[in-house]
PDB file of N, CA and C in Angstrom:
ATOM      1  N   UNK A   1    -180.546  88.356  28.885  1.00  0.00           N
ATOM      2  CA  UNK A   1    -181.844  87.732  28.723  1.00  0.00           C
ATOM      3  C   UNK A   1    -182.338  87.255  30.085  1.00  0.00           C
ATOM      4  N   UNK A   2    -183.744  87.753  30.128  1.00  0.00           N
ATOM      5  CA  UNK A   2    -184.325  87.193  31.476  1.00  0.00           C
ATOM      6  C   UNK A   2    -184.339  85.527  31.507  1.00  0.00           C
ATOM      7  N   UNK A   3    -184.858  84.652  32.661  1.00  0.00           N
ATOM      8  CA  UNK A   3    -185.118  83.674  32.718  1.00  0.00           C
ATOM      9  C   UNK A   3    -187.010  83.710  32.377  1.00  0.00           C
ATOM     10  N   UNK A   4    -187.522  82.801  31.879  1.00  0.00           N
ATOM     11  CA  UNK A   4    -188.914  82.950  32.179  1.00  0.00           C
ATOM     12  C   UNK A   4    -189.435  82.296  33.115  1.00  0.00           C
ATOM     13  N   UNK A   5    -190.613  83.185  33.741  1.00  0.00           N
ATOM     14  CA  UNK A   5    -191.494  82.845  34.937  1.00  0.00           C
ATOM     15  C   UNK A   5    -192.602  82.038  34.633  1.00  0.00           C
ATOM     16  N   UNK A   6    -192.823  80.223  34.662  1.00  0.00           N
ATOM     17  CA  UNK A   6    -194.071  79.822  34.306  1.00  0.00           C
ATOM     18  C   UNK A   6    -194.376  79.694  35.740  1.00  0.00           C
ATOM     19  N   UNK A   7    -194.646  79.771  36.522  1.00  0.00           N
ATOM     20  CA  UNK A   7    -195.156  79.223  37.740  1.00  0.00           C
ATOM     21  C   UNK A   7    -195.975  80.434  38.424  1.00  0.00           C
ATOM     22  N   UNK A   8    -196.377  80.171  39.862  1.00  0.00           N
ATOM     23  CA  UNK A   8    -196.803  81.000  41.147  1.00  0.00           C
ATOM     24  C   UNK A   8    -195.432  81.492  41.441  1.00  0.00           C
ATOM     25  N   UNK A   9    -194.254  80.798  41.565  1.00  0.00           N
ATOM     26  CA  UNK A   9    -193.110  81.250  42.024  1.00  0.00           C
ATOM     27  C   UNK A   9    -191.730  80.454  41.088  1.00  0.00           C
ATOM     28  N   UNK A  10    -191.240  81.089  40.220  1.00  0.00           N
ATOM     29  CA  UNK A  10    -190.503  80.629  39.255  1.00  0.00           C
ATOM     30  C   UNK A  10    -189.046  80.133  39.748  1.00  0.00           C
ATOM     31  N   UNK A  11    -188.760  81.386  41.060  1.00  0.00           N
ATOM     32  CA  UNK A  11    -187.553  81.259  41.275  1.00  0.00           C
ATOM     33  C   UNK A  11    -186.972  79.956  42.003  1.00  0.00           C
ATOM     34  N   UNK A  12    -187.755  79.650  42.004  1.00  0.00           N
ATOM     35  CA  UNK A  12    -187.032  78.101  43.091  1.00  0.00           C
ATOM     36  C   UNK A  12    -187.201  77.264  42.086  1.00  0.00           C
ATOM     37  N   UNK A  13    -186.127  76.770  42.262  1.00  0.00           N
ATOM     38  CA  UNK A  13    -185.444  75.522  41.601  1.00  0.00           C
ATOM     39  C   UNK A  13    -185.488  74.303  41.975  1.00  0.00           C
ATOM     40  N   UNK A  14    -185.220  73.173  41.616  1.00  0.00           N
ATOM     41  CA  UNK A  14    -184.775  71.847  42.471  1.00  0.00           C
ATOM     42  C   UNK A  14    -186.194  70.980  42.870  1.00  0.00           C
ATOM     43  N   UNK A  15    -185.734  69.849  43.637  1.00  0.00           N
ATOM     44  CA  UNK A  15    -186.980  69.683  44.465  1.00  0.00           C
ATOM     45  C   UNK A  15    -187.471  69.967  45.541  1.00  0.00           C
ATOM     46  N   UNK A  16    -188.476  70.217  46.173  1.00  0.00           N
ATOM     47  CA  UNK A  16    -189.080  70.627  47.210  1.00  0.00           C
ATOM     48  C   UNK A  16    -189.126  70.001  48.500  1.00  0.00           C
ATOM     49  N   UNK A  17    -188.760  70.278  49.376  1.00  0.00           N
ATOM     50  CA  UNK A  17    -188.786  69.936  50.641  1.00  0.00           C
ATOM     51  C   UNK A  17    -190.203  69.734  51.007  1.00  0.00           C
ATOM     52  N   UNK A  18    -190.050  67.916  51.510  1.00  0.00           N
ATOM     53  CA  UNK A  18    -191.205  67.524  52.047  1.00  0.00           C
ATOM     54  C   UNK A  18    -190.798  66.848  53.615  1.00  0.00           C
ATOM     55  N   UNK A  19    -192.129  67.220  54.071  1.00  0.00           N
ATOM     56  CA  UNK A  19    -192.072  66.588  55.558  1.00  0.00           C
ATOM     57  C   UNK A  19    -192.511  65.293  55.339  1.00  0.00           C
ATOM     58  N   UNK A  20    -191.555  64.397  56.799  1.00  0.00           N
ATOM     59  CA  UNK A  20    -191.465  62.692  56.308  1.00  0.00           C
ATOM     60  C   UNK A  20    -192.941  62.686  57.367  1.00  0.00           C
ATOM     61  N   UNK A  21    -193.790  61.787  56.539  1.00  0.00           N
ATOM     62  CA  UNK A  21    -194.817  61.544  56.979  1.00  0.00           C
ATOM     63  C   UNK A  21    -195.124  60.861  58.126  1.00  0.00           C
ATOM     64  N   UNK A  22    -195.312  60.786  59.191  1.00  0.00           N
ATOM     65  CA  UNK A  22    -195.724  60.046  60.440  1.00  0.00           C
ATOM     66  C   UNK A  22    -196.920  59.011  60.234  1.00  0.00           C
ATOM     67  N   UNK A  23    -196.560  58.000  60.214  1.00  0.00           N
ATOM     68  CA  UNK A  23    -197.615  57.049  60.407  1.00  0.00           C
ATOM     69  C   UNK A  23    -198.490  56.358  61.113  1.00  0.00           C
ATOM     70  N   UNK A  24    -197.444  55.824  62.101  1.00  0.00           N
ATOM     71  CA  UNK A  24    -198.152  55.106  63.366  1.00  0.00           C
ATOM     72  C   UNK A  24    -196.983  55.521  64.555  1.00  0.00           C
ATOM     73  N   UNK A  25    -197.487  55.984  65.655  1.00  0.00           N
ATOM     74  CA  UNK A  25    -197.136  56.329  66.609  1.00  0.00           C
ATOM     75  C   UNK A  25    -196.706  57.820  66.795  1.00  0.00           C
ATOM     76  N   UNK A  26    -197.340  58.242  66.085  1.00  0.00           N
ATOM     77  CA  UNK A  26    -197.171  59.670  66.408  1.00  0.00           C
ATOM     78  C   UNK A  26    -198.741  60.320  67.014  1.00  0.00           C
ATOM     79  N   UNK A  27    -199.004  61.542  66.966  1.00  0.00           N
ATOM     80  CA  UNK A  27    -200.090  61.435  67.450  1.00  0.00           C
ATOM     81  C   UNK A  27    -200.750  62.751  67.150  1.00  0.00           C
ATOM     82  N   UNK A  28    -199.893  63.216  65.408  1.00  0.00           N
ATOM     83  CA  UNK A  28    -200.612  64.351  64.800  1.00  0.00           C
ATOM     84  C   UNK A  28    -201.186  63.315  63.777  1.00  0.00           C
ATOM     85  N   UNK A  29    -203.058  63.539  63.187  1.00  0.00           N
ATOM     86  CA  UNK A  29    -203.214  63.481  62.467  1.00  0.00           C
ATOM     87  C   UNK A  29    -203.086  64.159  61.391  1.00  0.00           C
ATOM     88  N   UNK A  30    -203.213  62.838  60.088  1.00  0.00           N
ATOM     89  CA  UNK A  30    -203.477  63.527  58.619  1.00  0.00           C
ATOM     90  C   UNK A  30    -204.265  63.504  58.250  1.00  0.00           C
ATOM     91  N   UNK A  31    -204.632  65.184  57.946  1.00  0.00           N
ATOM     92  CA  UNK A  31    -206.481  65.129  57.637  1.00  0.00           C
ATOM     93  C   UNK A  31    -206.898  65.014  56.527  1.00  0.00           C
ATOM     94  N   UNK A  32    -205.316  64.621  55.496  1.00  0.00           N
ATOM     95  CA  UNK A  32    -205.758  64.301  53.700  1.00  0.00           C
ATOM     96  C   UNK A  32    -206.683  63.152  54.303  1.00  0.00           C
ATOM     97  N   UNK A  33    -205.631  62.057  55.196  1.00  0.00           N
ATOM     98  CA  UNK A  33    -205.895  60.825  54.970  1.00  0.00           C
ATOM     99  C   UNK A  33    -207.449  60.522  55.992  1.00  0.00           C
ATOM    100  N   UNK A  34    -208.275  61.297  56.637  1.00  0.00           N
ATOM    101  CA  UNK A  34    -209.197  61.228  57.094  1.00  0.00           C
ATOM    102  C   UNK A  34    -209.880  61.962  56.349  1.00  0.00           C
ATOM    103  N   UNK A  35    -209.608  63.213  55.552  1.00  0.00           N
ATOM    104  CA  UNK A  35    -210.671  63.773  54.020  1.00  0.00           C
ATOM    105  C   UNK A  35    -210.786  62.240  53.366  1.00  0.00           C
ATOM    106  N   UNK A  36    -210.161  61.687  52.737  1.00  0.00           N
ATOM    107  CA  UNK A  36    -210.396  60.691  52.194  1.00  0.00           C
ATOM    108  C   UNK A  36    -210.885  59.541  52.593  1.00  0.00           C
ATOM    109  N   UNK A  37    -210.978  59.447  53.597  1.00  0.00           N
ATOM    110  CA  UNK A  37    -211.876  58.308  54.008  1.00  0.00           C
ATOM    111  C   UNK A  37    -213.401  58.842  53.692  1.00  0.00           C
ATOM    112  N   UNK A  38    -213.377  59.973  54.445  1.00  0.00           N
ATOM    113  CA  UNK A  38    -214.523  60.665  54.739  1.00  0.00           C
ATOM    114  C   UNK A  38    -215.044  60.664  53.472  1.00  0.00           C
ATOM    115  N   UNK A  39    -214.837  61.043  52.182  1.00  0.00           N
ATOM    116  CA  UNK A  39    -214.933  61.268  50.897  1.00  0.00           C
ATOM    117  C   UNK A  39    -215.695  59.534  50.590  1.00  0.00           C
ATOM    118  N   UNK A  40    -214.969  58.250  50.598  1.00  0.00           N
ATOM    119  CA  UNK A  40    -215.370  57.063  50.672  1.00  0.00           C
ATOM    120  C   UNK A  40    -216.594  56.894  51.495  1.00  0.00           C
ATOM    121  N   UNK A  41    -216.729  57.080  52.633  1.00  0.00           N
ATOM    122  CA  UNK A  41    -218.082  56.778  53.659  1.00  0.00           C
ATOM    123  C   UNK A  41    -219.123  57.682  52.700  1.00  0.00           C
ATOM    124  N   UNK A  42    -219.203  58.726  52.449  1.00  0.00           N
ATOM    125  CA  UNK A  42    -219.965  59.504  52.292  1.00  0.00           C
ATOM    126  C   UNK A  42    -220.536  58.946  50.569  1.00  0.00           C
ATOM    127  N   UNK A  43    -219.526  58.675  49.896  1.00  0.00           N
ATOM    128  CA  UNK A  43    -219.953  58.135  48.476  1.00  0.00           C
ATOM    129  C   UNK A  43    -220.917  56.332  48.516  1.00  0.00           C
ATOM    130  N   UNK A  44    -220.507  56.113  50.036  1.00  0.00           N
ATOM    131  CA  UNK A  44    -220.467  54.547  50.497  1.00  0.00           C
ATOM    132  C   UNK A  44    -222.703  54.830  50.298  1.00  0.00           C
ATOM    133  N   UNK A  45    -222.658  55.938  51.517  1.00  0.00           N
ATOM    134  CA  UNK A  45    -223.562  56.406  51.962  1.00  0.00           C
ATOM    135  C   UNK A  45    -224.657  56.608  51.136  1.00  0.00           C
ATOM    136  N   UNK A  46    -224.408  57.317  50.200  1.00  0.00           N
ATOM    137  CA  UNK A  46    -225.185  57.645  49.037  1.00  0.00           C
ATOM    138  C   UNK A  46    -225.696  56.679  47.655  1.00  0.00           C
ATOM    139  N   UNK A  47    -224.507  56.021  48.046  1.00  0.00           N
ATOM    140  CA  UNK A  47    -225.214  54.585  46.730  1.00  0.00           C
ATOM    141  C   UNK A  47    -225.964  53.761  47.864  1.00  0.00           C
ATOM    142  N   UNK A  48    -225.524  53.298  49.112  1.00  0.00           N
ATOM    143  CA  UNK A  48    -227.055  52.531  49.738  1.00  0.00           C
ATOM    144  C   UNK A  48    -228.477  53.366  49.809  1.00  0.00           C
ATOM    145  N   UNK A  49    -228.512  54.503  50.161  1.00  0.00           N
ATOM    146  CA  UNK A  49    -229.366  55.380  49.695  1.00  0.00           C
ATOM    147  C   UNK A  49    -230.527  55.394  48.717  1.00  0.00           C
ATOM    148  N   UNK A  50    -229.612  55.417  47.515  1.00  0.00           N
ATOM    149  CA  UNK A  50    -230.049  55.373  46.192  1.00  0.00           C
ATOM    150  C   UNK A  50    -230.450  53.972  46.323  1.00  0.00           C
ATOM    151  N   UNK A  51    -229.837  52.709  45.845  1.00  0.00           N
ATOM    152  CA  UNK A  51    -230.568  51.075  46.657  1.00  0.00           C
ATOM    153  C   UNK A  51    -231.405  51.022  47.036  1.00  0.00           C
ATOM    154  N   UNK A  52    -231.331  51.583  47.916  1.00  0.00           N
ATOM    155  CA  UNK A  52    -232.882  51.236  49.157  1.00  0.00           C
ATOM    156  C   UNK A  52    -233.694  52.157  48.837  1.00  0.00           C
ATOM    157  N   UNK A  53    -233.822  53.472  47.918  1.00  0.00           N
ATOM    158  CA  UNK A  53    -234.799  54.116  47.888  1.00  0.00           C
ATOM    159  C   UNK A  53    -235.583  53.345  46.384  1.00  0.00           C
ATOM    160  N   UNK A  54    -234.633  52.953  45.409  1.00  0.00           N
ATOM    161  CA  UNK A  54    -234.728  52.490  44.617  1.00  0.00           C
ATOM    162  C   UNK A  54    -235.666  50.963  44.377  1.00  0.00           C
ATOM    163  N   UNK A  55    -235.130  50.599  45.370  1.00  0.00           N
ATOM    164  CA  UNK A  55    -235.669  48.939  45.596  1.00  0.00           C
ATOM    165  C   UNK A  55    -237.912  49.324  46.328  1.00  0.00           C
ATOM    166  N   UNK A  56    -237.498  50.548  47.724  1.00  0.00           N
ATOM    167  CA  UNK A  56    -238.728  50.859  47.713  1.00  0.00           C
ATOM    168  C   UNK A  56    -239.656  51.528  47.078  1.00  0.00           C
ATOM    169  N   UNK A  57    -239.281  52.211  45.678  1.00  0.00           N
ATOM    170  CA  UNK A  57    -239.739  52.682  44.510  1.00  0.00           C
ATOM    171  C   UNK A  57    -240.174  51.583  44.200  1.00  0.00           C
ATOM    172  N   UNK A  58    -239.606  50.491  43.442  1.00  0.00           N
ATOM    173  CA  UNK A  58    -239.953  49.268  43.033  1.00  0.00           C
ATOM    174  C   UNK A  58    -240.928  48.438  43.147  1.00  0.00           C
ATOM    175  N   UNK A  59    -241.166  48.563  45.124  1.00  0.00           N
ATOM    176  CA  UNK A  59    -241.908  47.623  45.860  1.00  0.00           C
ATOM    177  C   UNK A  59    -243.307  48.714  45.924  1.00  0.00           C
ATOM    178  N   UNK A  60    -242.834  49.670  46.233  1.00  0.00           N
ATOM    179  CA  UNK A  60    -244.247  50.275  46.049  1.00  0.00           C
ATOM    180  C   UNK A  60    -245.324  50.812  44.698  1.00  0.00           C
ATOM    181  N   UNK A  61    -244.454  50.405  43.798  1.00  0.00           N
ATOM    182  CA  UNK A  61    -245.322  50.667  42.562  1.00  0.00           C
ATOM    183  C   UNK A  61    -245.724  49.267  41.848  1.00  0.00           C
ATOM    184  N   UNK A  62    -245.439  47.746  42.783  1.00  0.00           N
ATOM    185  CA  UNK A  62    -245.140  46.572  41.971  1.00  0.00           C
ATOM    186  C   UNK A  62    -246.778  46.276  43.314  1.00  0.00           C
ATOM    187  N   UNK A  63    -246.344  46.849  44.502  1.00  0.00           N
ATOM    188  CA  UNK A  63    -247.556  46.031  45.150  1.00  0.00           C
ATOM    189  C   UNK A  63    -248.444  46.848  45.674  1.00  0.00           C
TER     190      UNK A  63
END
């Protein structure tokens, strides 16, 4: 009897080898951890946006 294949690659077993993350003092960035900021500023960005376009919607149809 075969084994079954659920995966991209079935045959590996176990857990996976991960690289230990560098934090401070190294001097490769991580670009998850700057996607994700970036992801935050940009959502930051868009609700003041919306606010201030919102508030001058407001002001210009009130005066």
């Amino acid at each position: 009897m075969f084994p079954m294949r659920t995966g991209r690659d079935a045959r590996r077993r176990g857990a996976t080898r991960r690289r230990a993350r560098r934090r401070w003092g190294g001097w490769r960035v991580d670009w998850h951890d700057v996607d994700r900021w970036l992801d935050r500023l940009v959502v930051l960005a868009v609700g003041v946006a919306l606010v201030v376009g919102g508030l001058a919607l407001i002001l210009t149809l009130l005066l």
